[in-house]
C-alpha atoms as a PDB file:
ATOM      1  CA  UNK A   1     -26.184  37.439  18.406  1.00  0.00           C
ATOM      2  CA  UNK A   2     -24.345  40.188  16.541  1.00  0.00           C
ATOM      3  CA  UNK A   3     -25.794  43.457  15.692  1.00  0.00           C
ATOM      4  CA  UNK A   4     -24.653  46.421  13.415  1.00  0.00           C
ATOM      5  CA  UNK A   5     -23.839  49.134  15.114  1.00  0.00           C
ATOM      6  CA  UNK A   6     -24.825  52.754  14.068  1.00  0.00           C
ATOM      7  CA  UNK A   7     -21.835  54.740  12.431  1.00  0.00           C
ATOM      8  CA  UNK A   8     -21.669  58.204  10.475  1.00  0.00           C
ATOM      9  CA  UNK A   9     -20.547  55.337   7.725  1.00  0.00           C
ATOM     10  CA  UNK A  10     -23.621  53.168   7.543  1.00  0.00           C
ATOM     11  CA  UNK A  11     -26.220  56.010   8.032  1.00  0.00           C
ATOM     12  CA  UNK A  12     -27.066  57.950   5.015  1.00  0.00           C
ATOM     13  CA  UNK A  13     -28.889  60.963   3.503  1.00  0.00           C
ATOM     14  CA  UNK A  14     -30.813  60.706   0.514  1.00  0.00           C
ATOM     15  CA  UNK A  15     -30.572  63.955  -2.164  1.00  0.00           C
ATOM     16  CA  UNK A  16     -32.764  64.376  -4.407  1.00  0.00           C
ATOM     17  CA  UNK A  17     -32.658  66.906  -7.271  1.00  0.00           C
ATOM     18  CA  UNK A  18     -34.826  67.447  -9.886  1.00  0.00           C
ATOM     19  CA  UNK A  19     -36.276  69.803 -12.687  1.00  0.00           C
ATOM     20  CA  UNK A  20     -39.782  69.865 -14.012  1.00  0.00           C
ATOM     21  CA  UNK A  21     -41.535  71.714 -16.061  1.00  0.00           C
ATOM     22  CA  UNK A  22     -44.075  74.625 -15.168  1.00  0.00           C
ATOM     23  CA  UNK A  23     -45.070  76.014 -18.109  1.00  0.00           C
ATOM     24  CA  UNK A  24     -48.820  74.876 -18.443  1.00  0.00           C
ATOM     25  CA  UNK A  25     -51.183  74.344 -15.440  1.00  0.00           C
ATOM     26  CA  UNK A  26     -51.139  70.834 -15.832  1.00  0.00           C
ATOM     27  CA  UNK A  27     -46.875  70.815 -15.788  1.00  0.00           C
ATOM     28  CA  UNK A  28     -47.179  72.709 -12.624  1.00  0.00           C
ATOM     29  CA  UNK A  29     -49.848  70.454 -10.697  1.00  0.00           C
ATOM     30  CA  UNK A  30     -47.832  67.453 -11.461  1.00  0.00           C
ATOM     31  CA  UNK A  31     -44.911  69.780 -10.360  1.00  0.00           C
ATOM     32  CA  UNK A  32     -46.679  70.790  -6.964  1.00  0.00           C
ATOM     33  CA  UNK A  33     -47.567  66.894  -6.471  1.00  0.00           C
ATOM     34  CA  UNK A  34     -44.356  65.661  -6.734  1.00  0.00           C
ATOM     35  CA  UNK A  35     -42.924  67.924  -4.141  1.00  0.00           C
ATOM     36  CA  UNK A  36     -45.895  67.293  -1.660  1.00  0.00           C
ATOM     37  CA  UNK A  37     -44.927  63.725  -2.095  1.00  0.00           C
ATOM     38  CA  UNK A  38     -41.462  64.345  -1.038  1.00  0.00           C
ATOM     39  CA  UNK A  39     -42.236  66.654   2.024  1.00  0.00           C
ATOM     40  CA  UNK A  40     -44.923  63.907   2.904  1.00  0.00           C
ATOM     41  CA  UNK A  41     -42.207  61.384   2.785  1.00  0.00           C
ATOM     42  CA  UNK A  42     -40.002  62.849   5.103  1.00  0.00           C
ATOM     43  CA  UNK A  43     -37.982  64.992   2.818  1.00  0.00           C
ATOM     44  CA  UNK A  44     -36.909  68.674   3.929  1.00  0.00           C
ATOM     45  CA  UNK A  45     -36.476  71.335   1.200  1.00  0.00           C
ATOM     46  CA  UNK A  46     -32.794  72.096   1.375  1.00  0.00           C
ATOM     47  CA  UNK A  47     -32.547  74.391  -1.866  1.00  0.00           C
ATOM     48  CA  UNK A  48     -35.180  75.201  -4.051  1.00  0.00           C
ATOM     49  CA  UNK A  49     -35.142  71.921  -6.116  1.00  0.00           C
ATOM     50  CA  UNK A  50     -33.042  70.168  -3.878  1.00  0.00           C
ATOM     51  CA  UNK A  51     -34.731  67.875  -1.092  1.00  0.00           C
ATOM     52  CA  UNK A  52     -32.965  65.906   1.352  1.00  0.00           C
ATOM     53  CA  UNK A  53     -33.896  62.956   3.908  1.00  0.00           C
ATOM     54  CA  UNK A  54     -32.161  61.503   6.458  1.00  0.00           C
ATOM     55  CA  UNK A  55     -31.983  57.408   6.831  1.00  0.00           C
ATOM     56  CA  UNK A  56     -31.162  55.502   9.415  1.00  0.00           C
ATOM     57  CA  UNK A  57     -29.503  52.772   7.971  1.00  0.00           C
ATOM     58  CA  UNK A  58     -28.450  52.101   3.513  1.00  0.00           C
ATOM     59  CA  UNK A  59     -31.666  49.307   3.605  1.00  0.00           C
ATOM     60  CA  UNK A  60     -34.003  52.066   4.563  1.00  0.00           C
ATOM     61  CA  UNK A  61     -32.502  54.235   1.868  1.00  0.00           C
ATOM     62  CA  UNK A  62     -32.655  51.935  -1.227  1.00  0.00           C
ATOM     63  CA  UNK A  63     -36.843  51.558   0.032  1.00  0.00           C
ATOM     64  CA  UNK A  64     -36.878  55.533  -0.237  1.00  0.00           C
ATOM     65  CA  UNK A  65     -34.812  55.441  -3.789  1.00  0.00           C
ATOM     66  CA  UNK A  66     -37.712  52.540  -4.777  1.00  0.00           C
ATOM     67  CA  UNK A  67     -40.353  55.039  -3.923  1.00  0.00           C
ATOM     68  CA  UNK A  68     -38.357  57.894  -5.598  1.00  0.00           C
ATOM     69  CA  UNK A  69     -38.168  56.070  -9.135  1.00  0.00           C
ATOM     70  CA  UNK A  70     -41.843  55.189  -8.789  1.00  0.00           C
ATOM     71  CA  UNK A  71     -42.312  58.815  -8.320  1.00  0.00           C
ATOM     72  CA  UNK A  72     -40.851  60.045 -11.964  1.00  0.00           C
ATOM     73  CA  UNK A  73     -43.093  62.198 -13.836  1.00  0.00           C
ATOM     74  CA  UNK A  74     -43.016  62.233 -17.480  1.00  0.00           C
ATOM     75  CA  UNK A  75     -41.510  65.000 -17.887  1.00  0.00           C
ATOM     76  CA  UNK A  76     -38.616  66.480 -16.531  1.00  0.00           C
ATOM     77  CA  UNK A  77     -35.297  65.396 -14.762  1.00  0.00           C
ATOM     78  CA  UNK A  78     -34.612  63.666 -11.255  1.00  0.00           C
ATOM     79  CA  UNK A  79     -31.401  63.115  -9.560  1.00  0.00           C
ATOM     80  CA  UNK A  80     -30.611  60.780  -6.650  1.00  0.00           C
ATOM     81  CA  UNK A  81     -27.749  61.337  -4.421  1.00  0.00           C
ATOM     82  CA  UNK A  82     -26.886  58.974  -1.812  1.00  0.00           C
ATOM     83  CA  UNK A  83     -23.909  59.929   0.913  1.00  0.00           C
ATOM     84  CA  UNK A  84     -23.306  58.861   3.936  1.00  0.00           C
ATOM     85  CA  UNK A  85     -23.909  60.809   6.915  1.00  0.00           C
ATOM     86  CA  UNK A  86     -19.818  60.920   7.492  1.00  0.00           C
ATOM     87  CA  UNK A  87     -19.589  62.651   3.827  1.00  0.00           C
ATOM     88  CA  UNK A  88     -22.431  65.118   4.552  1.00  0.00           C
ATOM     89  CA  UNK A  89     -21.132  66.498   8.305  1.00  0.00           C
ATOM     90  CA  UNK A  90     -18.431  67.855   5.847  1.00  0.00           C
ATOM     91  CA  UNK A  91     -20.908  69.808   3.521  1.00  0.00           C
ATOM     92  CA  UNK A  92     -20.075  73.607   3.456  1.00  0.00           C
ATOM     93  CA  UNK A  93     -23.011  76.259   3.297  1.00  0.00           C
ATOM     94  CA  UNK A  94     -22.753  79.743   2.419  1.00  0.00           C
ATOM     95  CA  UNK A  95     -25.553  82.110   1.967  1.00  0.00           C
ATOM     96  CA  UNK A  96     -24.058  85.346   1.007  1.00  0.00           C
ATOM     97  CA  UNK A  97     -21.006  85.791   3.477  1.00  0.00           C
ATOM     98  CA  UNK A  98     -22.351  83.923   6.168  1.00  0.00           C
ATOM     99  CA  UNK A  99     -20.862  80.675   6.514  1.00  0.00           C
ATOM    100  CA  UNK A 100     -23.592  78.208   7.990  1.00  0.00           C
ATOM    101  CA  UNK A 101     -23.263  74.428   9.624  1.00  0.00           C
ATOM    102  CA  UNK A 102     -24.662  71.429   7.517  1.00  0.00           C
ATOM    103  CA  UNK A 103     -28.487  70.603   9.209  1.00  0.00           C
ATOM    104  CA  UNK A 104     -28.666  68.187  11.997  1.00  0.00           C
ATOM    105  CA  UNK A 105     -29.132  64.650  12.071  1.00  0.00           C
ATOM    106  CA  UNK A 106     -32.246  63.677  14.091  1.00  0.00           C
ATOM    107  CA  UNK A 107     -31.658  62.063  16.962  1.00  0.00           C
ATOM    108  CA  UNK A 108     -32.187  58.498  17.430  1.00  0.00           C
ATOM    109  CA  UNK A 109     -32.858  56.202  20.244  1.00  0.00           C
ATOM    110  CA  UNK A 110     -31.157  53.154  20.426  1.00  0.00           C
ATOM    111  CA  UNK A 111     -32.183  50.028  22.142  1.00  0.00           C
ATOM    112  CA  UNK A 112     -30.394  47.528  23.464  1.00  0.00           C
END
């Protein structure tokens, strides 16, 4: 029986950026949608356009980058970013002169 280990190599964040028009009312609905969409799929605001969503493994990933290109409005742009969790711990966040960590992983339970 063999069984793949979790590593900072094989988990991965998902980054999503995108840029969509608000200019009419119906722009900004389909605007306000899409990012409801992300928040209700486990995605955490991590700049203004900029979402990001922690995945447990790259199979669970490429589902959420499925759902992501189903997810396209007409209009507008949308970037995908996938890094591993490794690449990410190494992210460097400054808000003014305040240097700040990278967010936390969730925790996970593994079973055995």
């Amino acid at each position: 029986m063999s069984y793949t280990r979790l590593s900072a190599y094989r988990i991965m964040w998902l980054m999503v950026m995108f840029d969509l028009p608000t200019e009419t009312p119906k722009q900004r609905k389909i605007y306000a949608q899409f990012r409801k969409q992300l928040l209700s799929n486990g995605f955490k605001m991590f700049q203004f356009s900029i979402y990001i969503r922690h995945c447990p493994s790259r199979e669970t990933a490429q589902v959420y980058k499925r759902m992501l290109k189903n997810m396209v409005p007409e209009e507008g742009a949308i970037g995908v970013l996938e890094i591993t969790d490794k690449q990410f711990e190494k992210i460097e966040i400054y808000i003014g002169k305040i240097h700040l960590d990278p967010p936390p992983a969730p925790r996970q339970l593994t079973l055995f």
